[in-house]
PDB file of N, CA and C in Angstrom:
ATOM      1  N   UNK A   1      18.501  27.179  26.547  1.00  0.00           N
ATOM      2  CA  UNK A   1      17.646  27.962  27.418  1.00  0.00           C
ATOM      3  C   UNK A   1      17.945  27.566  28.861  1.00  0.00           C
ATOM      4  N   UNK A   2      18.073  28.550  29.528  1.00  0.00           N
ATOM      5  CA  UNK A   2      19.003  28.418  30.677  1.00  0.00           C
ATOM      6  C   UNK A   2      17.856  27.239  31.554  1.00  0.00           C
ATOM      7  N   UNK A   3      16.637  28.260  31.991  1.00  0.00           N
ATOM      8  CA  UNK A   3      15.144  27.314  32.384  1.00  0.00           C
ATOM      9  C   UNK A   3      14.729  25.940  32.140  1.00  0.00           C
ATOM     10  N   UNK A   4      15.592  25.533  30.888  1.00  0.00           N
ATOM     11  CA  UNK A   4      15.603  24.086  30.649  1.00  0.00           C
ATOM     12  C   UNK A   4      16.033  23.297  31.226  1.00  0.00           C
ATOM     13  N   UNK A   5      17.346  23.498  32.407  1.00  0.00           N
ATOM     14  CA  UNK A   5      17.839  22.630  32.957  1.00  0.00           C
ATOM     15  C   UNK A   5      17.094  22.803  33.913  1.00  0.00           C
ATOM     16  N   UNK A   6      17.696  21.555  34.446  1.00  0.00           N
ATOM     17  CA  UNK A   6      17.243  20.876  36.306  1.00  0.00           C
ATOM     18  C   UNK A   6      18.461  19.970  36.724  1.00  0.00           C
ATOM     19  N   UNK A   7      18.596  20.258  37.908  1.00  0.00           N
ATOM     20  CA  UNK A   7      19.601  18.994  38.859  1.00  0.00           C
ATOM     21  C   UNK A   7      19.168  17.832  38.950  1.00  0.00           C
ATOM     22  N   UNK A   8      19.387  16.775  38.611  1.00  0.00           N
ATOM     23  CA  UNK A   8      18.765  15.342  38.585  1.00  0.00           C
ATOM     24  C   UNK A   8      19.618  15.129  40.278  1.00  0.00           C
ATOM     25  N   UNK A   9      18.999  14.149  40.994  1.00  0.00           N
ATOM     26  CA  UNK A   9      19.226  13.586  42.177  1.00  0.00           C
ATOM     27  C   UNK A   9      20.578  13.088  42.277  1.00  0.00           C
ATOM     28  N   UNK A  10      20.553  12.551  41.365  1.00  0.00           N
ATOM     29  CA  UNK A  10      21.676  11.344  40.750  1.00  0.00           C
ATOM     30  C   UNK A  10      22.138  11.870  39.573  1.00  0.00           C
ATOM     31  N   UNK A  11      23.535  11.060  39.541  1.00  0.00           N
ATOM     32  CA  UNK A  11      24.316  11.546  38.130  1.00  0.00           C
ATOM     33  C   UNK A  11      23.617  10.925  37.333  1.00  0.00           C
ATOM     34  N   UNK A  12      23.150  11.660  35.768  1.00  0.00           N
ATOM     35  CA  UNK A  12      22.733  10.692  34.916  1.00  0.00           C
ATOM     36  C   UNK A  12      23.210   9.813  33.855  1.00  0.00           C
ATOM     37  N   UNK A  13      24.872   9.934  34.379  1.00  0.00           N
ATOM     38  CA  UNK A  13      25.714   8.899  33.327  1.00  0.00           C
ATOM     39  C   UNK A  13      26.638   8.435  34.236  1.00  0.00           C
ATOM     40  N   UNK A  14      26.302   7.204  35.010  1.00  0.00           N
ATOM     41  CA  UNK A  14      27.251   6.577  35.673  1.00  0.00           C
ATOM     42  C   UNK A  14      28.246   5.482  36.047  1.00  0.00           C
ATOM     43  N   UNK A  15      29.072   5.646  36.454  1.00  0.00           N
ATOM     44  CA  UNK A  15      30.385   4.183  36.276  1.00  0.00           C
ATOM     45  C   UNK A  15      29.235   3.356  36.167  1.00  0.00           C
ATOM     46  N   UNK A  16      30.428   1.832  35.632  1.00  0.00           N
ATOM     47  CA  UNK A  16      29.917   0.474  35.986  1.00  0.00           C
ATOM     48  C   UNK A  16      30.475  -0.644  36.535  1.00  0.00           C
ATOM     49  N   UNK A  17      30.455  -1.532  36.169  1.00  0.00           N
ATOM     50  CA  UNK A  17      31.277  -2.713  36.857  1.00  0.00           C
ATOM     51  C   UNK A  17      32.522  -2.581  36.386  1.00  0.00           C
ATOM     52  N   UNK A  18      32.669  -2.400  34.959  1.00  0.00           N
ATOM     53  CA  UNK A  18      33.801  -2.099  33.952  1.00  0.00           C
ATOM     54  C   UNK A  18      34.326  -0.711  33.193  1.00  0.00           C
ATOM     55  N   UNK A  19      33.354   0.059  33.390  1.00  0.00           N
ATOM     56  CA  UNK A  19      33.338   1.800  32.848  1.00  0.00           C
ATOM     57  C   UNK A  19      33.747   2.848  34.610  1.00  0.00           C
ATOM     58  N   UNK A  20      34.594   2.657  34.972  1.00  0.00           N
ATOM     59  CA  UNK A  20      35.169   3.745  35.653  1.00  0.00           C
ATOM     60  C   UNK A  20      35.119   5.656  35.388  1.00  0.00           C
ATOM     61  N   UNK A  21      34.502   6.411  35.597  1.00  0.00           N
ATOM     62  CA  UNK A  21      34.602   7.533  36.099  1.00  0.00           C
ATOM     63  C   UNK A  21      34.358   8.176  35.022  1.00  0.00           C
ATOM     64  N   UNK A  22      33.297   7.711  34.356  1.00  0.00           N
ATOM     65  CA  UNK A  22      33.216   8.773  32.759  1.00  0.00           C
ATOM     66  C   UNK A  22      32.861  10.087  33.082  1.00  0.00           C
ATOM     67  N   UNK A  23      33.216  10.746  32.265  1.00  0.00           N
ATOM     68  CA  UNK A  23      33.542  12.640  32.464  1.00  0.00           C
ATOM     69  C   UNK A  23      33.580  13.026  31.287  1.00  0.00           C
ATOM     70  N   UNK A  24      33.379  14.926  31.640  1.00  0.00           N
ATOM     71  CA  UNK A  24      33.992  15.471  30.246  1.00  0.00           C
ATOM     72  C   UNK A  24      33.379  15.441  28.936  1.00  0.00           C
ATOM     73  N   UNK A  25      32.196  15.637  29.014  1.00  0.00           N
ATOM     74  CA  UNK A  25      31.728  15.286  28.257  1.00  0.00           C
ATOM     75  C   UNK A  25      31.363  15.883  26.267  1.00  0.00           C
ATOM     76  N   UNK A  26      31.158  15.865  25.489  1.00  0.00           N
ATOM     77  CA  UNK A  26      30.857  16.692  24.471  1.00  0.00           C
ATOM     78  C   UNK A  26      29.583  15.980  23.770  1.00  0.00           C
ATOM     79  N   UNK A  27      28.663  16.644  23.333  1.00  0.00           N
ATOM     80  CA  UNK A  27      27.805  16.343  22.193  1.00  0.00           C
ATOM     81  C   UNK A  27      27.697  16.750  20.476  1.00  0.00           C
ATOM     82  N   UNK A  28      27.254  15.394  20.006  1.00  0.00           N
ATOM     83  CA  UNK A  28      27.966  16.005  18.629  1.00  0.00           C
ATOM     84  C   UNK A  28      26.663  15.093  18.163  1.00  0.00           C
ATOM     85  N   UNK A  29      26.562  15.908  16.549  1.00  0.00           N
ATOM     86  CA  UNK A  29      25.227  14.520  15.913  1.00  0.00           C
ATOM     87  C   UNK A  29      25.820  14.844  14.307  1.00  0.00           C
ATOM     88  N   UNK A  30      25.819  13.262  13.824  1.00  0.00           N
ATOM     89  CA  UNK A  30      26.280  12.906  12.698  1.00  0.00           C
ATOM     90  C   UNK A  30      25.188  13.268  11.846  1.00  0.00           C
ATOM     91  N   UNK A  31      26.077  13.443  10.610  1.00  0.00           N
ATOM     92  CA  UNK A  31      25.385  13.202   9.482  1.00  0.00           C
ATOM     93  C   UNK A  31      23.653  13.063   9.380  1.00  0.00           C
ATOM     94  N   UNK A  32      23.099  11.745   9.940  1.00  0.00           N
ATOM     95  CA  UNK A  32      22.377  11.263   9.756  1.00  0.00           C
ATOM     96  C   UNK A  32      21.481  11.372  10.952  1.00  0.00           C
ATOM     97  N   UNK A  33      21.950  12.537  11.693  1.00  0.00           N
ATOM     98  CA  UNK A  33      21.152  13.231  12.883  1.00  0.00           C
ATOM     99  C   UNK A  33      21.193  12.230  14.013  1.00  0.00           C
ATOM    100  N   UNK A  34      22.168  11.781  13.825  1.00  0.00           N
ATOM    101  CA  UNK A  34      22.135  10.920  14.863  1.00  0.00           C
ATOM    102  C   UNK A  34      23.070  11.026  16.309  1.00  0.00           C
ATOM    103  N   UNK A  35      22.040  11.292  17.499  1.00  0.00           N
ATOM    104  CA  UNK A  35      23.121  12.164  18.617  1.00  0.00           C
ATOM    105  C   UNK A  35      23.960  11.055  19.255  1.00  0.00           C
ATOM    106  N   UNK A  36      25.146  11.778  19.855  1.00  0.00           N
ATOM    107  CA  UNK A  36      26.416  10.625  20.648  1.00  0.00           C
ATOM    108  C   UNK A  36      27.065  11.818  20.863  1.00  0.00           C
ATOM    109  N   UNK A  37      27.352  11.157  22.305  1.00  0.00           N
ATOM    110  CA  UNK A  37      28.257  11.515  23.758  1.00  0.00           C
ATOM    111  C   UNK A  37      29.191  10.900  23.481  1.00  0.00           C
ATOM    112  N   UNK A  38      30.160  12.396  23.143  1.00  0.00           N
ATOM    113  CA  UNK A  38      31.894  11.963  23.688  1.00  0.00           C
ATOM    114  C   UNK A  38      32.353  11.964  24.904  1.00  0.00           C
ATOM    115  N   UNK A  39      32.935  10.979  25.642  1.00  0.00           N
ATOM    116  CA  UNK A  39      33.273  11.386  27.339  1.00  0.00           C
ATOM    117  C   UNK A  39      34.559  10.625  27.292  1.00  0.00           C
ATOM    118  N   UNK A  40      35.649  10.670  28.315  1.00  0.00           N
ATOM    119  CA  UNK A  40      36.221  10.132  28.438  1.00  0.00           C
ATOM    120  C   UNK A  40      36.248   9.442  30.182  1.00  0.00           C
ATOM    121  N   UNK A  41      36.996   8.072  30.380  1.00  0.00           N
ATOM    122  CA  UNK A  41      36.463   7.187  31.619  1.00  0.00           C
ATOM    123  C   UNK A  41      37.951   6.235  31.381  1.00  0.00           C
ATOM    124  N   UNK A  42      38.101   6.302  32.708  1.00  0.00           N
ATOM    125  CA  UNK A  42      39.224   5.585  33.712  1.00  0.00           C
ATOM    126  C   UNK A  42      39.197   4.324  33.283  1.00  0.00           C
ATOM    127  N   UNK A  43      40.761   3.637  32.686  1.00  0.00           N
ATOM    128  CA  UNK A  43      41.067   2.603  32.509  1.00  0.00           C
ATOM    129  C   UNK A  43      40.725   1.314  33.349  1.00  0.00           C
ATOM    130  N   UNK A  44      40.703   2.028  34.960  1.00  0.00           N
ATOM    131  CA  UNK A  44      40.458   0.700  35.865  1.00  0.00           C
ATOM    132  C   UNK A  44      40.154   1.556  37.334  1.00  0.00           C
ATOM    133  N   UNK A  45      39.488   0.848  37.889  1.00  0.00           N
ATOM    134  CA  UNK A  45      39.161   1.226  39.423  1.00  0.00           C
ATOM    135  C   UNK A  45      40.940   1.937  39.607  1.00  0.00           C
ATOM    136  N   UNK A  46      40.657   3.023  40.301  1.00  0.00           N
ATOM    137  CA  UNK A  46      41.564   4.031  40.658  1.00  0.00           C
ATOM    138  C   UNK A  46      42.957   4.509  39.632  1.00  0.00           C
ATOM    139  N   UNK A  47      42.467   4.534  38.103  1.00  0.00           N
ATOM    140  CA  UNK A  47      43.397   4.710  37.049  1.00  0.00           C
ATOM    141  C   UNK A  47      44.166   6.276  37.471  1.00  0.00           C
ATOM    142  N   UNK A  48      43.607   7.219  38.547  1.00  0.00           N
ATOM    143  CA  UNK A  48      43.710   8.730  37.904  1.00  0.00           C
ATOM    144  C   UNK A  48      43.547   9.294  36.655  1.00  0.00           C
ATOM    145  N   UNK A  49      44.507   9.376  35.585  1.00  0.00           N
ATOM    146  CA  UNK A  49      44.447  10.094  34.809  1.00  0.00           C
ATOM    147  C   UNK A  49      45.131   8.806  33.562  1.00  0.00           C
ATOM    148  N   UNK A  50      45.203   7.609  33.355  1.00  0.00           N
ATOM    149  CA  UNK A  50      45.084   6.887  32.588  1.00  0.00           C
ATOM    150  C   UNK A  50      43.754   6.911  31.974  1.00  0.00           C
ATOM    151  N   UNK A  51      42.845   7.305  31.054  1.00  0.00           N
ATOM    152  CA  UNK A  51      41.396   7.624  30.775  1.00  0.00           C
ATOM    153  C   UNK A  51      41.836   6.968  29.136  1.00  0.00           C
ATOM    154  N   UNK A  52      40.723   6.801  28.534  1.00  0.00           N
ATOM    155  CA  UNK A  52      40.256   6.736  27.246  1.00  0.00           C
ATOM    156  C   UNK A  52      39.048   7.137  26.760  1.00  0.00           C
ATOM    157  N   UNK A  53      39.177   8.030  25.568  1.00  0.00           N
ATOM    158  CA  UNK A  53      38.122   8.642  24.754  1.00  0.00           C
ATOM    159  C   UNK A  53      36.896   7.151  24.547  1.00  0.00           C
ATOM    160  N   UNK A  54      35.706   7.911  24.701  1.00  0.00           N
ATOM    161  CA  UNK A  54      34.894   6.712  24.254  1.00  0.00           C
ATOM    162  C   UNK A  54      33.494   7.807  23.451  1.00  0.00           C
ATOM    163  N   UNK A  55      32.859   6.959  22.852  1.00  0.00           N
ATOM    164  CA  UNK A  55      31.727   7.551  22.486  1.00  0.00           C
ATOM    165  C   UNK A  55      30.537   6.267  22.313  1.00  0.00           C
ATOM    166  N   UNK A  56      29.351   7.010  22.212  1.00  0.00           N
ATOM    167  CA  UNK A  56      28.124   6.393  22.113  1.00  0.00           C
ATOM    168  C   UNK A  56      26.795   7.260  21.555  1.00  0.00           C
ATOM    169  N   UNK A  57      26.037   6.573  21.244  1.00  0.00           N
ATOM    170  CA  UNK A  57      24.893   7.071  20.695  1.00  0.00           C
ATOM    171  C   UNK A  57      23.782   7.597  21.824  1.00  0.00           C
ATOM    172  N   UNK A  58      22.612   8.266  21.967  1.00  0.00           N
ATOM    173  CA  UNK A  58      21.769   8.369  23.018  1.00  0.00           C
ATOM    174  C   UNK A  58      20.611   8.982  22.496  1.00  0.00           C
ATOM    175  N   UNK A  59      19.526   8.802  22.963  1.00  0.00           N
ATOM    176  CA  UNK A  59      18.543   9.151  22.365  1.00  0.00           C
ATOM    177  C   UNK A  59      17.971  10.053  23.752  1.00  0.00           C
ATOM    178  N   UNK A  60      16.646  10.276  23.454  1.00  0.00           N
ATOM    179  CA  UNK A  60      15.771  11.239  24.216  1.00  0.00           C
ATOM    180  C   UNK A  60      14.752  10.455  24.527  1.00  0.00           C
ATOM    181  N   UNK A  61      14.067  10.877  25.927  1.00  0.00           N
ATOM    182  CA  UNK A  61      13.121  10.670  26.844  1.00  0.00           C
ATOM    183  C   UNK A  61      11.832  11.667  26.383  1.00  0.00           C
ATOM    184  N   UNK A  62      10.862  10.849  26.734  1.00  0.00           N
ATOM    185  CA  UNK A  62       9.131  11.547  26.468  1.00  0.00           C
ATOM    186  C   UNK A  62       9.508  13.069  27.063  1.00  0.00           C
ATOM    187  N   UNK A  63       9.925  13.181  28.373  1.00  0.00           N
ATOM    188  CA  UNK A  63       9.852  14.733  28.428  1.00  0.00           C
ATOM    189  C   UNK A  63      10.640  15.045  28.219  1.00  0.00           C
ATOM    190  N   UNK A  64      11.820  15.474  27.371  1.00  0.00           N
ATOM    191  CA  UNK A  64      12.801  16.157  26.357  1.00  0.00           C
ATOM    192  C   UNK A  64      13.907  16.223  27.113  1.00  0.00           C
ATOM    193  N   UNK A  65      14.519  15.198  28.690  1.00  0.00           N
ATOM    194  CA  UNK A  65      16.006  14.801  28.601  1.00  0.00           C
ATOM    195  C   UNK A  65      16.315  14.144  27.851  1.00  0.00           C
ATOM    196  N   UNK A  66      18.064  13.622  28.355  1.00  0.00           N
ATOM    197  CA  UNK A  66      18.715  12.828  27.134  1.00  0.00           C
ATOM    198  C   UNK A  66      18.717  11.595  28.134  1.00  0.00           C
ATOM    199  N   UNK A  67      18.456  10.449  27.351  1.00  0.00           N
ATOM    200  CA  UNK A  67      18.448   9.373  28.172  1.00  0.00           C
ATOM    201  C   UNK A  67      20.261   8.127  27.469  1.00  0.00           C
ATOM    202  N   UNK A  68      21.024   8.746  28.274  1.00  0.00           N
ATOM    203  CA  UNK A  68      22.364   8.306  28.184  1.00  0.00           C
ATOM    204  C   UNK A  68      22.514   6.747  27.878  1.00  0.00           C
ATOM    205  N   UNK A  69      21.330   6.212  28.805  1.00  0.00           N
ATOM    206  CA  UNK A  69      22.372   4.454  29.001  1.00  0.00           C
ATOM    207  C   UNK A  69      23.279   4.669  30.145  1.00  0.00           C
ATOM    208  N   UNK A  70      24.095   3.263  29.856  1.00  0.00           N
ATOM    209  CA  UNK A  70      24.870   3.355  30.657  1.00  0.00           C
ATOM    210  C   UNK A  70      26.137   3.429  29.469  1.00  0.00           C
ATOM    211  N   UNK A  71      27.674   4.045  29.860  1.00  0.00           N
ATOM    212  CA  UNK A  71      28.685   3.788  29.526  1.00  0.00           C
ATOM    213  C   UNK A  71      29.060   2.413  28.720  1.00  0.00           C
ATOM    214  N   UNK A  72      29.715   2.651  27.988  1.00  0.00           N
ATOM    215  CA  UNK A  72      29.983   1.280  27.140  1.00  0.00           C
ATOM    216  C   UNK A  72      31.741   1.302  27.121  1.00  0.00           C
TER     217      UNK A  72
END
């Protein structure tokens, strides 16, 4: 539903000390209903296009965003 979204201020999935430039993202939920973000993120501070697939699990917030975490 288009009305569902909103612009958050801030990105809501962002680098870290060690997780560079995650992007790209896909959602998928296993088996066991369990949701995870496919993204892929930069080998090292200024990799370009050296990236690796990563995934993670994420759950949901009281008012019905997705509350990401941070990158792993």
């Amino acid at each position: 539903n288009q009305q569902s979204w909103r612009k958050e201020p801030q990105p809501v999935f962002q680098k870290t000390d060690t997780i560079f430039a995650p992007g790209h993202c896909s959602f998928v939920q296993d088996k066991n209903e369990q949701n995870w973000i496919i993204y892929h993120a930069a080998r090292s501070s200024g990799a370009g296009w050296a990236r690796q697939v990563r995934a993670k699990t994420f759950s949901w917030k009281d008012d019905g965003s997705p509350d990401f975490g941070q990158p792993l």
